[in-house]
PDB file of N, CA and C in Angstrom:
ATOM      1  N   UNK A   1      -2.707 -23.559  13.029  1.00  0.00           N
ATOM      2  CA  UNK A   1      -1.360 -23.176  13.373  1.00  0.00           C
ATOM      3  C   UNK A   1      -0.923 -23.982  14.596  1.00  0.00           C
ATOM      4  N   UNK A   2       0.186 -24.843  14.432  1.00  0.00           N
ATOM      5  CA  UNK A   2       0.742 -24.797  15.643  1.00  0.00           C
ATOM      6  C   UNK A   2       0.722 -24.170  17.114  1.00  0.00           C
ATOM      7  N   UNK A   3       0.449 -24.970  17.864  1.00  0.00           N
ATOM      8  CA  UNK A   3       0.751 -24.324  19.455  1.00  0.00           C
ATOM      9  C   UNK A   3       1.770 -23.165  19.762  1.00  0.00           C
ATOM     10  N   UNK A   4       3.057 -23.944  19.576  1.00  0.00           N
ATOM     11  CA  UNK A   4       4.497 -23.561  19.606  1.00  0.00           C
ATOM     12  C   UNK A   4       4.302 -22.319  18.889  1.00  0.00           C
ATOM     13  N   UNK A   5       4.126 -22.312  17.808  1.00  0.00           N
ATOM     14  CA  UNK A   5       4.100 -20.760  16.967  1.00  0.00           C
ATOM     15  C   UNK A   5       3.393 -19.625  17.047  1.00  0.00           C
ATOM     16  N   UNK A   6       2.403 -20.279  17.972  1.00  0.00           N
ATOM     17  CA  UNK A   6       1.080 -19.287  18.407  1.00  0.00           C
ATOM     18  C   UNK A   6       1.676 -18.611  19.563  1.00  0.00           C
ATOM     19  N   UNK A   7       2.448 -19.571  20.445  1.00  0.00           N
ATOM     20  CA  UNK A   7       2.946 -19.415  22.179  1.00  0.00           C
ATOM     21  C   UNK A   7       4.284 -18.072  21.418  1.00  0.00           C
ATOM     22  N   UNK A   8       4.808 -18.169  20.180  1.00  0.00           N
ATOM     23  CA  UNK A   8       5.956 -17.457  20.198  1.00  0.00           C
ATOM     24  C   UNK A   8       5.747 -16.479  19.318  1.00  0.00           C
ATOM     25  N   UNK A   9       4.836 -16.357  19.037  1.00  0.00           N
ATOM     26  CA  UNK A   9       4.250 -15.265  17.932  1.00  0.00           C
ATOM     27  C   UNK A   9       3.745 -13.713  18.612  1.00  0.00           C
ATOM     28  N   UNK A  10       4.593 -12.752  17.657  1.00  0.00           N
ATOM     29  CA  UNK A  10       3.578 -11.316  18.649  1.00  0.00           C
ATOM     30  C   UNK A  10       2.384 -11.508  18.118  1.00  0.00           C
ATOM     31  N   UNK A  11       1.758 -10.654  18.982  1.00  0.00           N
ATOM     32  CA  UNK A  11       0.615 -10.862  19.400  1.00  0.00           C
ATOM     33  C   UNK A  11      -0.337  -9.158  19.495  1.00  0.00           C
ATOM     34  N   UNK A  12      -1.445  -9.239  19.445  1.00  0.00           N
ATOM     35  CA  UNK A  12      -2.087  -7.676  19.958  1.00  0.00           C
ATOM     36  C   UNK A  12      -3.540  -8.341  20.419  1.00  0.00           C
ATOM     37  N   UNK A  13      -4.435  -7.450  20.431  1.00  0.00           N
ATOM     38  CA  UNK A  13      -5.637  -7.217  21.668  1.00  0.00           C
ATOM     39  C   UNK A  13      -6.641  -7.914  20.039  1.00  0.00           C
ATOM     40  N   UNK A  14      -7.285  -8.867  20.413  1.00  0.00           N
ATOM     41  CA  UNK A  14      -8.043 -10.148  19.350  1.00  0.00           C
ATOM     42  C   UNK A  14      -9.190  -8.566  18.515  1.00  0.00           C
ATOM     43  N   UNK A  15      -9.390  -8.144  19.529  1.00  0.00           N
ATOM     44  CA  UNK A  15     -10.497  -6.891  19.022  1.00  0.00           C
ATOM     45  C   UNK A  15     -10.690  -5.700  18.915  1.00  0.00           C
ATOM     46  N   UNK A  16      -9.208  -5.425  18.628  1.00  0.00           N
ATOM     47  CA  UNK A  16      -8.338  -4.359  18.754  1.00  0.00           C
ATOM     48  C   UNK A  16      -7.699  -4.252  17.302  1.00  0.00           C
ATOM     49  N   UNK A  17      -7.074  -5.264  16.810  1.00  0.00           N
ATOM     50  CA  UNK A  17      -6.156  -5.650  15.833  1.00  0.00           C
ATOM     51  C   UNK A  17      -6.179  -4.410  14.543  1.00  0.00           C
ATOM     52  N   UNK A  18      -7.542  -3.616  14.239  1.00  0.00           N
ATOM     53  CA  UNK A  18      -7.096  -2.952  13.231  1.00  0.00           C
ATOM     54  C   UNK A  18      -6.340  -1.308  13.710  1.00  0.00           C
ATOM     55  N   UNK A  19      -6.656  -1.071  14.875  1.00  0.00           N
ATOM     56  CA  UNK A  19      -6.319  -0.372  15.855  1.00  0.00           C
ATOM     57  C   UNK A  19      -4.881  -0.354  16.213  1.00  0.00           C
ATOM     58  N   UNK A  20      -4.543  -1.345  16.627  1.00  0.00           N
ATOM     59  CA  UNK A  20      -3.139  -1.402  16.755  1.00  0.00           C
ATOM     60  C   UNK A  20      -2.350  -1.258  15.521  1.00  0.00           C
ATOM     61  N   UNK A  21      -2.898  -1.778  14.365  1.00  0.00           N
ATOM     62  CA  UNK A  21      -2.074  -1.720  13.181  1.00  0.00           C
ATOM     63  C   UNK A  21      -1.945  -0.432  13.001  1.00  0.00           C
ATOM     64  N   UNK A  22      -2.887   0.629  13.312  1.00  0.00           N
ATOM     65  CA  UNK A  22      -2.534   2.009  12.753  1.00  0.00           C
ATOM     66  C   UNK A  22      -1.534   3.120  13.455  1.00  0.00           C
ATOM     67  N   UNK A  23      -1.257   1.861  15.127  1.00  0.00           N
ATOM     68  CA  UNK A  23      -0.526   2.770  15.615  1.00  0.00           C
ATOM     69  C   UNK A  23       1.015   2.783  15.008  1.00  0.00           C
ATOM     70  N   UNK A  24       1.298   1.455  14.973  1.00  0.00           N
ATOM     71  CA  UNK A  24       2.830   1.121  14.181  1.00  0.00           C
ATOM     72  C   UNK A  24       3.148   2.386  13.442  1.00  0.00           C
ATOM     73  N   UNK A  25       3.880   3.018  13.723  1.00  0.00           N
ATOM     74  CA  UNK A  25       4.365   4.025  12.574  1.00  0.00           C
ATOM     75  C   UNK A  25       5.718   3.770  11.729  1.00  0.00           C
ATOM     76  N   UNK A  26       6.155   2.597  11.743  1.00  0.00           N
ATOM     77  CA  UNK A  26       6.613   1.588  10.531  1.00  0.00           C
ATOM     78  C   UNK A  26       6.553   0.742   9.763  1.00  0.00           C
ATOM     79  N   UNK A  27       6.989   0.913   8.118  1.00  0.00           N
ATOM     80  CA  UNK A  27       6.520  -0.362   7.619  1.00  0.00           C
ATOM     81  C   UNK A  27       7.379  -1.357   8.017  1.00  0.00           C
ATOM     82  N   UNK A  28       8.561  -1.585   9.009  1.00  0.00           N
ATOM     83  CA  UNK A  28       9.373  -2.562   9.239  1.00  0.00           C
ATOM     84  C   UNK A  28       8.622  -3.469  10.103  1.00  0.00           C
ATOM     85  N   UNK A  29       7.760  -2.851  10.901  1.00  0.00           N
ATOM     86  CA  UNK A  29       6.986  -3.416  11.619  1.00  0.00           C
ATOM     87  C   UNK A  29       6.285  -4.554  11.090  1.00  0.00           C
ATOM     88  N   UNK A  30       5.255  -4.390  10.192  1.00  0.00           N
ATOM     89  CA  UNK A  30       4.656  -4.997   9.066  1.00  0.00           C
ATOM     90  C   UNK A  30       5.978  -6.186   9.016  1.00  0.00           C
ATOM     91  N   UNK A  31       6.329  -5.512   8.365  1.00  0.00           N
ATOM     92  CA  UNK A  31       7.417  -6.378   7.515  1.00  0.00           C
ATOM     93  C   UNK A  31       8.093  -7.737   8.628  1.00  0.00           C
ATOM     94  N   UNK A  32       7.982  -7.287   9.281  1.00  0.00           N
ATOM     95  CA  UNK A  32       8.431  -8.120  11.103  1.00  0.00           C
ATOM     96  C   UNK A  32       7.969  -9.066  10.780  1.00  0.00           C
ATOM     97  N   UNK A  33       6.615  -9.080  10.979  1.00  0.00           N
ATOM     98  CA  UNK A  33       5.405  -9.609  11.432  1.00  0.00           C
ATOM     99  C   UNK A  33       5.494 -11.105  10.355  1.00  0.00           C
ATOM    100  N   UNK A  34       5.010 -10.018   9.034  1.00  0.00           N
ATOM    101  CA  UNK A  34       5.041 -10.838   7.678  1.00  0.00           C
ATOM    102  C   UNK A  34       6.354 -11.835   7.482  1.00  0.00           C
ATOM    103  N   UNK A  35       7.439 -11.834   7.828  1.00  0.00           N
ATOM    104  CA  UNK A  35       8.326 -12.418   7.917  1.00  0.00           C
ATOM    105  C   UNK A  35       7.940 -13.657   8.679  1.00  0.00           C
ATOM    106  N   UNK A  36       7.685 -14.016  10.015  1.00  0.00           N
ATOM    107  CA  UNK A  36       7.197 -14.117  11.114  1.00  0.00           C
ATOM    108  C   UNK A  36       6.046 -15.421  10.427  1.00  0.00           C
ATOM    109  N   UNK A  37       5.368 -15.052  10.047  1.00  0.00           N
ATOM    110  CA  UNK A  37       4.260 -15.627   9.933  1.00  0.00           C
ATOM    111  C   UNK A  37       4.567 -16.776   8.348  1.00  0.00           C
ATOM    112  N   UNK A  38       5.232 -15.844   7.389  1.00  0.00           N
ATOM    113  CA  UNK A  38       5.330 -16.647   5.983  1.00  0.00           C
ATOM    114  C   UNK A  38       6.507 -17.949   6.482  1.00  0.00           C
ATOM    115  N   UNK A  39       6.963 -17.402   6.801  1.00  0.00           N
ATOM    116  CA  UNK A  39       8.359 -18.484   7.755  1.00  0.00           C
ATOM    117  C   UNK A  39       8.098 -19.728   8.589  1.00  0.00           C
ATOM    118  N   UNK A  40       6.578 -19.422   8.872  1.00  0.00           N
ATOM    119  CA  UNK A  40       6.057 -20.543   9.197  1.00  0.00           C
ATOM    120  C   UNK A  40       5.358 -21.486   7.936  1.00  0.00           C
ATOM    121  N   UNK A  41       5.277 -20.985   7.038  1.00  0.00           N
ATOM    122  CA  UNK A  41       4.179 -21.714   6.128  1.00  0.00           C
ATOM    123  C   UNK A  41       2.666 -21.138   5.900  1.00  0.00           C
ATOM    124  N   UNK A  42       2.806 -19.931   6.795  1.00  0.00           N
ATOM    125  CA  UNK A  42       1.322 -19.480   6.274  1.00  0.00           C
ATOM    126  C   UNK A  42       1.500 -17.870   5.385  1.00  0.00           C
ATOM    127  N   UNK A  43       0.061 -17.826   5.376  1.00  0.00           N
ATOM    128  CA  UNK A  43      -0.301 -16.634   4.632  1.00  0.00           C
ATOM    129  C   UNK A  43       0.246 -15.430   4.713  1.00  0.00           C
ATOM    130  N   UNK A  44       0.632 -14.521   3.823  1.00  0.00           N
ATOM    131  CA  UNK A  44       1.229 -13.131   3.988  1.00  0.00           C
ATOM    132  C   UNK A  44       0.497 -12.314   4.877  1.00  0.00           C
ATOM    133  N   UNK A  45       1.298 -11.753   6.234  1.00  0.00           N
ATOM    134  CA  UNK A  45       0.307 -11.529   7.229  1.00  0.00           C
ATOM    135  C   UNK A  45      -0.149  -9.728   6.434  1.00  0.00           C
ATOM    136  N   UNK A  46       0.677  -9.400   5.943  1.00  0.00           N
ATOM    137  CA  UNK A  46       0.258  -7.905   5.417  1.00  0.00           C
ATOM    138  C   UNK A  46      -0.323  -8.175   4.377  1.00  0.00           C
ATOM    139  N   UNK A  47      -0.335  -9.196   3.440  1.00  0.00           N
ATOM    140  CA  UNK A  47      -1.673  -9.153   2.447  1.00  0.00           C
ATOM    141  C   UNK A  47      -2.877  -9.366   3.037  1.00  0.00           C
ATOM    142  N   UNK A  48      -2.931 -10.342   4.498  1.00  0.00           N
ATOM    143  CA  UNK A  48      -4.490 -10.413   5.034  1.00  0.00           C
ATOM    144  C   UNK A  48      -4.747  -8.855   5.868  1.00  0.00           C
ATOM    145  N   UNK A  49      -3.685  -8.183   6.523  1.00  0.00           N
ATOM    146  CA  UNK A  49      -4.269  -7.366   6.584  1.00  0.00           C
ATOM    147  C   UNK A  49      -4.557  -5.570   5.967  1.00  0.00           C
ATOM    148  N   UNK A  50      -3.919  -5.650   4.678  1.00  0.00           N
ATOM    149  CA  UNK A  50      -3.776  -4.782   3.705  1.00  0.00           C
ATOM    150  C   UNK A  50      -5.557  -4.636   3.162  1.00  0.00           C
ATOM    151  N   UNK A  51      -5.757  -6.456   2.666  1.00  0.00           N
ATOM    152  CA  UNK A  51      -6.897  -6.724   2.422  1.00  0.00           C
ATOM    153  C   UNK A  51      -8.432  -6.385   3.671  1.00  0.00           C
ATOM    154  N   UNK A  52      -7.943  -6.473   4.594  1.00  0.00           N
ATOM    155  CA  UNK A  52      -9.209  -6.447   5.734  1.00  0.00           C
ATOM    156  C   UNK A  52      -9.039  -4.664   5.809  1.00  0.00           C
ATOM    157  N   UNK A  53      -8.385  -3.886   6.217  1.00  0.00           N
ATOM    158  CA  UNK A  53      -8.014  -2.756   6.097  1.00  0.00           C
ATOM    159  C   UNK A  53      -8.949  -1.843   4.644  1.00  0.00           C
ATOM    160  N   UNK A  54      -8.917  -2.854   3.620  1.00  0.00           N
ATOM    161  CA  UNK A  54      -9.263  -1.833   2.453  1.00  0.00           C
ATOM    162  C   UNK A  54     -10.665  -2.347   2.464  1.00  0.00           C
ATOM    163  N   UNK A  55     -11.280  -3.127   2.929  1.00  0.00           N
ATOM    164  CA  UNK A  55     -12.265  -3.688   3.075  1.00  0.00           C
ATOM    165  C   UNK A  55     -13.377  -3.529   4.365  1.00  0.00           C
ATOM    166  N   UNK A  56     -12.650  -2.850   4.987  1.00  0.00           N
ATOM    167  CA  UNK A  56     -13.678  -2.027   5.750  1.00  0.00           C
ATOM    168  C   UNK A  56     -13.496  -0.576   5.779  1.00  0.00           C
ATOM    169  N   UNK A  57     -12.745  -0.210   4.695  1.00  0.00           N
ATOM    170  CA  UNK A  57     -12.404   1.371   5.164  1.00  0.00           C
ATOM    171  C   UNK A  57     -11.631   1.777   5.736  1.00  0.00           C
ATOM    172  N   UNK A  58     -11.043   1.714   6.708  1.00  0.00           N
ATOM    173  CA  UNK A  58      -9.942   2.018   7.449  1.00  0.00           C
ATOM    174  C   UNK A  58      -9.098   2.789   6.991  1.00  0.00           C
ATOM    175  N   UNK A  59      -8.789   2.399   5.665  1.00  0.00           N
ATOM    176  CA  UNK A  59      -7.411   2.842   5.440  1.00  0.00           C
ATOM    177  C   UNK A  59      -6.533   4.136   5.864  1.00  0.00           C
ATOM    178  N   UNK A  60      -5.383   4.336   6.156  1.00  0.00           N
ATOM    179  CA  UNK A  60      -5.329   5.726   6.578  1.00  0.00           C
ATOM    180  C   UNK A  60      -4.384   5.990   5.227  1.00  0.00           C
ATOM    181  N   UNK A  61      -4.730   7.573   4.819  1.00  0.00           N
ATOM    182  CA  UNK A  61      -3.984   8.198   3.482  1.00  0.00           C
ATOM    183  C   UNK A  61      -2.792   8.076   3.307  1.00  0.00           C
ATOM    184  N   UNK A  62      -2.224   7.426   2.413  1.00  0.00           N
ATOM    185  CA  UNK A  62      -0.464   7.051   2.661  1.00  0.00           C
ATOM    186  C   UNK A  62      -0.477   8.312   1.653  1.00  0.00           C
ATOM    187  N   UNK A  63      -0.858   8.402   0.603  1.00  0.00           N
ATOM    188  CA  UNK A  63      -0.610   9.533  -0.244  1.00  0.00           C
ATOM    189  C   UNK A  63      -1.658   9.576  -1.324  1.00  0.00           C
ATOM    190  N   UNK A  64      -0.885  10.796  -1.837  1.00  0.00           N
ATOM    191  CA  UNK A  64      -2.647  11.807  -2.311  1.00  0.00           C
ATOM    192  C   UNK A  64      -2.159  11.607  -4.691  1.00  0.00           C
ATOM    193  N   UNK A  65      -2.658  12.268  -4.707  1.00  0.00           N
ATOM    194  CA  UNK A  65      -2.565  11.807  -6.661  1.00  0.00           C
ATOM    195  C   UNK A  65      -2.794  13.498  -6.514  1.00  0.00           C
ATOM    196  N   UNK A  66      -2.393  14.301  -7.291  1.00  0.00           N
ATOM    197  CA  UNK A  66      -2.402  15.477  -7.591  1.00  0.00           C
ATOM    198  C   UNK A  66      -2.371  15.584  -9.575  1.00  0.00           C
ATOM    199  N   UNK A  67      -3.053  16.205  -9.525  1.00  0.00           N
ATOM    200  CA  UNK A  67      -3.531  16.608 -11.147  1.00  0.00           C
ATOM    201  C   UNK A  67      -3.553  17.958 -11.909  1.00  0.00           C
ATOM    202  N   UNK A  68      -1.965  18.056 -12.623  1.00  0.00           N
ATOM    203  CA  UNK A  68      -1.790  19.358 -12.993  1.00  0.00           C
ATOM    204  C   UNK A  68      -1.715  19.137 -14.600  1.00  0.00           C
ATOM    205  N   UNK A  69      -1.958  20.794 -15.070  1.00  0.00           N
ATOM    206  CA  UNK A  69      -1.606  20.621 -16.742  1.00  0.00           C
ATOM    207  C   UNK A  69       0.072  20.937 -16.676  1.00  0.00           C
ATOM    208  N   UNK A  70       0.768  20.693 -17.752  1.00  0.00           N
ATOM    209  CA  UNK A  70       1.781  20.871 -18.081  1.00  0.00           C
ATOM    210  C   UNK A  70       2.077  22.232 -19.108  1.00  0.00           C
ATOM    211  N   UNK A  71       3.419  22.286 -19.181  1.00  0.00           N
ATOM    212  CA  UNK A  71       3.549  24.035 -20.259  1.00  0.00           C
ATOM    213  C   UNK A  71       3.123  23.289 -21.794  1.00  0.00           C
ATOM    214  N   UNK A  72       3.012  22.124 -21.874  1.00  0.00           N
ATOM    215  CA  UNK A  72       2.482  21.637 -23.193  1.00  0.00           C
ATOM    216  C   UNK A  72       0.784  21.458 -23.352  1.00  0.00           C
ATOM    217  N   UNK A  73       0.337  21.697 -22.130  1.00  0.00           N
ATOM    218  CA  UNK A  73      -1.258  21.688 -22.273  1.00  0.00           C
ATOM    219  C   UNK A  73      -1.592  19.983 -21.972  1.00  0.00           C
ATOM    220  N   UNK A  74      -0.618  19.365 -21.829  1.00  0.00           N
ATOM    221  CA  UNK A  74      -0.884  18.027 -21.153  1.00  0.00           C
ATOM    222  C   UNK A  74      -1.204  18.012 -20.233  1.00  0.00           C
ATOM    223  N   UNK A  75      -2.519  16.917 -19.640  1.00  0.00           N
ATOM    224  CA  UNK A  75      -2.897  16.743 -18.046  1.00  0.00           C
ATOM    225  C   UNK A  75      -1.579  15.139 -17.492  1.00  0.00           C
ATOM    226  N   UNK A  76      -0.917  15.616 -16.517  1.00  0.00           N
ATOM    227  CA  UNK A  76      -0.283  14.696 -15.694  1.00  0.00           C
ATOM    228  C   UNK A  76      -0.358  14.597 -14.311  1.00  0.00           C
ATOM    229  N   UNK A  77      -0.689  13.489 -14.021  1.00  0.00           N
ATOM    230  CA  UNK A  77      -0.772  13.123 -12.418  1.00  0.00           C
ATOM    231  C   UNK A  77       0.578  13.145 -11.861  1.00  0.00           C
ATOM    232  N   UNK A  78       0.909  13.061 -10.896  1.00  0.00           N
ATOM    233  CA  UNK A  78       1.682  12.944  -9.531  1.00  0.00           C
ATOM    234  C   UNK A  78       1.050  12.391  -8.797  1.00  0.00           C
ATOM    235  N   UNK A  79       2.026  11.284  -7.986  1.00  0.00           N
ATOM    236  CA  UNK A  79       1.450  10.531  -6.607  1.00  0.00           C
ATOM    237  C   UNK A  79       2.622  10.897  -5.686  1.00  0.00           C
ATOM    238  N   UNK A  80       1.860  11.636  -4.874  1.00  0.00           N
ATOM    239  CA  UNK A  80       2.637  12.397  -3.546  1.00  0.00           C
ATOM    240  C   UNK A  80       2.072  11.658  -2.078  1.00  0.00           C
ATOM    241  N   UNK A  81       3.456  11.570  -1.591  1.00  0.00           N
ATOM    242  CA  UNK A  81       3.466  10.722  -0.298  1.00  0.00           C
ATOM    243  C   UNK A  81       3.083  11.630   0.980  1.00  0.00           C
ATOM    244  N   UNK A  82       2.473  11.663   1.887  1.00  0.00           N
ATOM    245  CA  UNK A  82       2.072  12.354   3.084  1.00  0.00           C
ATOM    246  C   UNK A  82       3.695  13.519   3.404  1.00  0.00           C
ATOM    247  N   UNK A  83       4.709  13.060   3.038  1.00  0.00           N
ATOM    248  CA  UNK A  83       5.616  14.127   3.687  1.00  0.00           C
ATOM    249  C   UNK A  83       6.381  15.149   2.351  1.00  0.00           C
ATOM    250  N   UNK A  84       5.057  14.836   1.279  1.00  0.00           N
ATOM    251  CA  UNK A  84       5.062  15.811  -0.078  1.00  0.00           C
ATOM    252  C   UNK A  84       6.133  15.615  -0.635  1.00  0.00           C
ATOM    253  N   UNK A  85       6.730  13.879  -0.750  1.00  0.00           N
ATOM    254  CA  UNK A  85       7.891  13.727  -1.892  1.00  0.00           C
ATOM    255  C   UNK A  85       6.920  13.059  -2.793  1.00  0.00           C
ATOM    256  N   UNK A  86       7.060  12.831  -4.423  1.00  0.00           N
ATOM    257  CA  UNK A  86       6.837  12.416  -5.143  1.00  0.00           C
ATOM    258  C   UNK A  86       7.386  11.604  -5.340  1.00  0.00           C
ATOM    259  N   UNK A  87       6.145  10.663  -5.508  1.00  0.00           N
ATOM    260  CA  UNK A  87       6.520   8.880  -5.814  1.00  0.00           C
ATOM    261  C   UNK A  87       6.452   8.600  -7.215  1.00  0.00           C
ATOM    262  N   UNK A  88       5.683   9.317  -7.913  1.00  0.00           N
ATOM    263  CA  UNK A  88       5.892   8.730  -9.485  1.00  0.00           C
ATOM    264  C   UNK A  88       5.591  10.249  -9.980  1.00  0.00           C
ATOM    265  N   UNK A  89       5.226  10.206 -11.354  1.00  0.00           N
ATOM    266  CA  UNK A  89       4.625  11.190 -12.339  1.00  0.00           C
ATOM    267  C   UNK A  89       4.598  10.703 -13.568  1.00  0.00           C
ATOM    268  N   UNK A  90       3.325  10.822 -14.228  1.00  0.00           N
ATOM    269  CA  UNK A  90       2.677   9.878 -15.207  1.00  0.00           C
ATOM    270  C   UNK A  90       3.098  10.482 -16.804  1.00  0.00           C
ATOM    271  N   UNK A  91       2.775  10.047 -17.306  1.00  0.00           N
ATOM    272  CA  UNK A  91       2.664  10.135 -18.706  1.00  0.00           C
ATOM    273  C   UNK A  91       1.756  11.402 -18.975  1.00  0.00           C
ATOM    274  N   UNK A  92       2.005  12.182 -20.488  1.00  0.00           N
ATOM    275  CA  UNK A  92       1.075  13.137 -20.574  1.00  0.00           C
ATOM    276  C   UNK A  92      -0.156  12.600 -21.141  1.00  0.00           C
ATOM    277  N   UNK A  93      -1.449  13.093 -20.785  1.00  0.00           N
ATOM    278  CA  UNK A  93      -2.330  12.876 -21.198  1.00  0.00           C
ATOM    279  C   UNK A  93      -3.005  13.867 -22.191  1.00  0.00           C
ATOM    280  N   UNK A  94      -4.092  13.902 -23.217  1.00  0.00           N
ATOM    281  CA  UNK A  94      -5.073  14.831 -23.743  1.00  0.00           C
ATOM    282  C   UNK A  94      -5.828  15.351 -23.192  1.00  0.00           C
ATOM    283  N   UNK A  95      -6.444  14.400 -22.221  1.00  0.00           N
ATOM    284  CA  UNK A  95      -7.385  15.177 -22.189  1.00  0.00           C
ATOM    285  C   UNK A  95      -7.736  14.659 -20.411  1.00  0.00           C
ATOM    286  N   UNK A  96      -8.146  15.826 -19.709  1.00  0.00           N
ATOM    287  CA  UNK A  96      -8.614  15.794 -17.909  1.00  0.00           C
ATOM    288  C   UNK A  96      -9.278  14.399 -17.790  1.00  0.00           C
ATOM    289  N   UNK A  97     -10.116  13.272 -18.580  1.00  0.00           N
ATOM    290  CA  UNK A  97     -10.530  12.758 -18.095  1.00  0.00           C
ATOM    291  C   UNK A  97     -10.127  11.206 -18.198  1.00  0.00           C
ATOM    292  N   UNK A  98      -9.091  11.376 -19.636  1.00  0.00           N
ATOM    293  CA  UNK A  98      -7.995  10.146 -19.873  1.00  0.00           C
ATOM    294  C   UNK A  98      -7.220  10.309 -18.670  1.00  0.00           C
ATOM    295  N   UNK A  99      -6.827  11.366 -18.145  1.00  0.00           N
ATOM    296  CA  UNK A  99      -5.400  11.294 -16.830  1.00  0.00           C
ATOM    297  C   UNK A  99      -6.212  10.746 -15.932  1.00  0.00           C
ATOM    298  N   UNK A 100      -7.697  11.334 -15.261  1.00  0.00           N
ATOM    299  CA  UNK A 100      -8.298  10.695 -14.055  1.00  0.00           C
ATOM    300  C   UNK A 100      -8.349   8.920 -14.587  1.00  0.00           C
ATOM    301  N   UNK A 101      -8.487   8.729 -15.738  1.00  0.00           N
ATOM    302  CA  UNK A 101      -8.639   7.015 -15.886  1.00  0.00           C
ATOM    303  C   UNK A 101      -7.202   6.720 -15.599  1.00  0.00           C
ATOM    304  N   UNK A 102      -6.314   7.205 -15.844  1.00  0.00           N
ATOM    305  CA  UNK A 102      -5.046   6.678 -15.545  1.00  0.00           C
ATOM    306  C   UNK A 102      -4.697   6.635 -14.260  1.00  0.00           C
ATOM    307  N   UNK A 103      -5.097   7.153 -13.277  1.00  0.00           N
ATOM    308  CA  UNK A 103      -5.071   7.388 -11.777  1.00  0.00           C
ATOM    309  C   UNK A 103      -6.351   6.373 -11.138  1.00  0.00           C
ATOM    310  N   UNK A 104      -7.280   6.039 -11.658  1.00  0.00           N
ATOM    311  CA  UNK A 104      -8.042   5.088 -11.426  1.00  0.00           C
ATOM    312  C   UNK A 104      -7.091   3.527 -11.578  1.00  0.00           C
ATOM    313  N   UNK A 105      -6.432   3.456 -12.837  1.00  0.00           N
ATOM    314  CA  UNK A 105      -5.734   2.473 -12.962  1.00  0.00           C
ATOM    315  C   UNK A 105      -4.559   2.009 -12.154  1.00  0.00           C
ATOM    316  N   UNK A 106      -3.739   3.051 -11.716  1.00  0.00           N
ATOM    317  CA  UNK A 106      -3.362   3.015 -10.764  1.00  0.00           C
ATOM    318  C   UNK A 106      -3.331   2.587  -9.430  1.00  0.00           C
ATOM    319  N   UNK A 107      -4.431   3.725  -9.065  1.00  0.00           N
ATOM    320  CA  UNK A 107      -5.529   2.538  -7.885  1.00  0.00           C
ATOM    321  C   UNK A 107      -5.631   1.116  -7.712  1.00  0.00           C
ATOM    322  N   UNK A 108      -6.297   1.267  -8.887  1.00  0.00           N
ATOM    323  CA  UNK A 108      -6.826  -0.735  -9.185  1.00  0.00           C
ATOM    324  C   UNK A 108      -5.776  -1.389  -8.772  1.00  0.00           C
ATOM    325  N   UNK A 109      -4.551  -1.158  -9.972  1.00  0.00           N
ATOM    326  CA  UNK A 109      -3.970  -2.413 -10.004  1.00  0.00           C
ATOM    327  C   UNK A 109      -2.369  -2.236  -9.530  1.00  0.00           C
ATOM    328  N   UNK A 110      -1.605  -0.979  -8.870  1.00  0.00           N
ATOM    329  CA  UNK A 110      -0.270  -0.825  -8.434  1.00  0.00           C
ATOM    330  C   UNK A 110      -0.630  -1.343  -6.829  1.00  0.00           C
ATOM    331  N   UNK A 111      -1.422  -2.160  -6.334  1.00  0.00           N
ATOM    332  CA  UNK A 111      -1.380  -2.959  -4.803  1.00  0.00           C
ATOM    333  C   UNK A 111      -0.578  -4.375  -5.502  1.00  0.00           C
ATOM    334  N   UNK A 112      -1.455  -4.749  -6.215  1.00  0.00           N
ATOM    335  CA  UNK A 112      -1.288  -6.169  -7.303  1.00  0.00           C
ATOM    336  C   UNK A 112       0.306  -6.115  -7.484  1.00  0.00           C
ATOM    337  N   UNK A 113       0.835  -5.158  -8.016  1.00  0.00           N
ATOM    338  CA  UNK A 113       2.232  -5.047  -8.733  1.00  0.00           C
ATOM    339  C   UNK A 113       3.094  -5.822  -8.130  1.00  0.00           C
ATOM    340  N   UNK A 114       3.895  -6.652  -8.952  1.00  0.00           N
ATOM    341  CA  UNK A 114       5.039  -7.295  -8.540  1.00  0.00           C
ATOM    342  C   UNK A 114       6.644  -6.058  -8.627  1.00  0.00           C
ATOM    343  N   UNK A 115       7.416  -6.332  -8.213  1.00  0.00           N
ATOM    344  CA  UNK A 115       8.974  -5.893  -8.478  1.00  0.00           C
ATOM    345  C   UNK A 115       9.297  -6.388  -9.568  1.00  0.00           C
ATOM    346  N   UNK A 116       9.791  -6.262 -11.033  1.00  0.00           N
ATOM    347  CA  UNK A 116      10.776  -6.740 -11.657  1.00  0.00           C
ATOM    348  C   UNK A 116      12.204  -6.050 -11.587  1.00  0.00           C
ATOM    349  N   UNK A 117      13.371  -6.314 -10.868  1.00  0.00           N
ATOM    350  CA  UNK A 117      14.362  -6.089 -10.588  1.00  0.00           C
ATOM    351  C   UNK A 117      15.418  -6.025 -11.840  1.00  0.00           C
ATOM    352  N   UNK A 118      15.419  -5.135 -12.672  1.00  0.00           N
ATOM    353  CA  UNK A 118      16.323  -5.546 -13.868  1.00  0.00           C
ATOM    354  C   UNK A 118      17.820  -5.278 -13.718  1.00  0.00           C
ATOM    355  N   UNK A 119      18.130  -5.090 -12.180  1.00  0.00           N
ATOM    356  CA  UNK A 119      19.809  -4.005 -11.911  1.00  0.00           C
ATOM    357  C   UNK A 119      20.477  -5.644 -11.693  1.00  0.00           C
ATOM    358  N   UNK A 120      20.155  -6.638 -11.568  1.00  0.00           N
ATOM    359  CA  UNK A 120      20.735  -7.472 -11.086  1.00  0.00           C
ATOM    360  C   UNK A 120      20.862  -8.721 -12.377  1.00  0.00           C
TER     361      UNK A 120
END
């Protein structure tokens, strides 16, 4: 990296860094940063540290998956956000252990997910 970009770049404590990230209590913050950094030509600063974060554990609970039957005898998940709004709700399932695979899948691969924007 550049001098210049290093001299004008925020900054936090070299051995501190996952620490400080948890104090931010915005994602604009993030988003700052990541701006900041891709604008120069480098790496998504919240994918390196999304990635270091899930990779040592750290993570702190953004939200929880809740697993109820339905009045049809279907098992459906919910993904509920720390201030108990619901972010999605799944498809019905057969059976308790098809819904937990569907919430596994989830897991896996909704970090990965792109936006497709179809309003525009």
């Amino acid at each position: 990296m550049p001098e210049e970009v290093l001299k004008e770049a925020p900054g936090m404590d070299k051995d501190k860094w996952l620490e400080e990230i948890d104090k931010w209590q915005e994602e604009k913050d993030l988003e700052l940063l990541d701006r900041y950094y891709t604008s120069h030509g480098f790496e998504s600063y919240m994918g390196i540290v999304q990635q270091a974060i899930t990779t040592r554990g750290r993570r702190k609970v953004d939200a929880k998956f809740e697993l109820n039957k339905d009045k049809a005898g279907e098992f459906r998940f919910k993904l509920v956000a720390v201030n108990g709004e619901i972010i999605s709700v799944s498809e019905g399932y057969t059976t308790r252990e098809s819904a937990l695979k569907g919430i596994e899948s989830v897991k896996r691969n909704a970090y990965m997910a792109v936006i497709e924007d179809k309003t525009v």
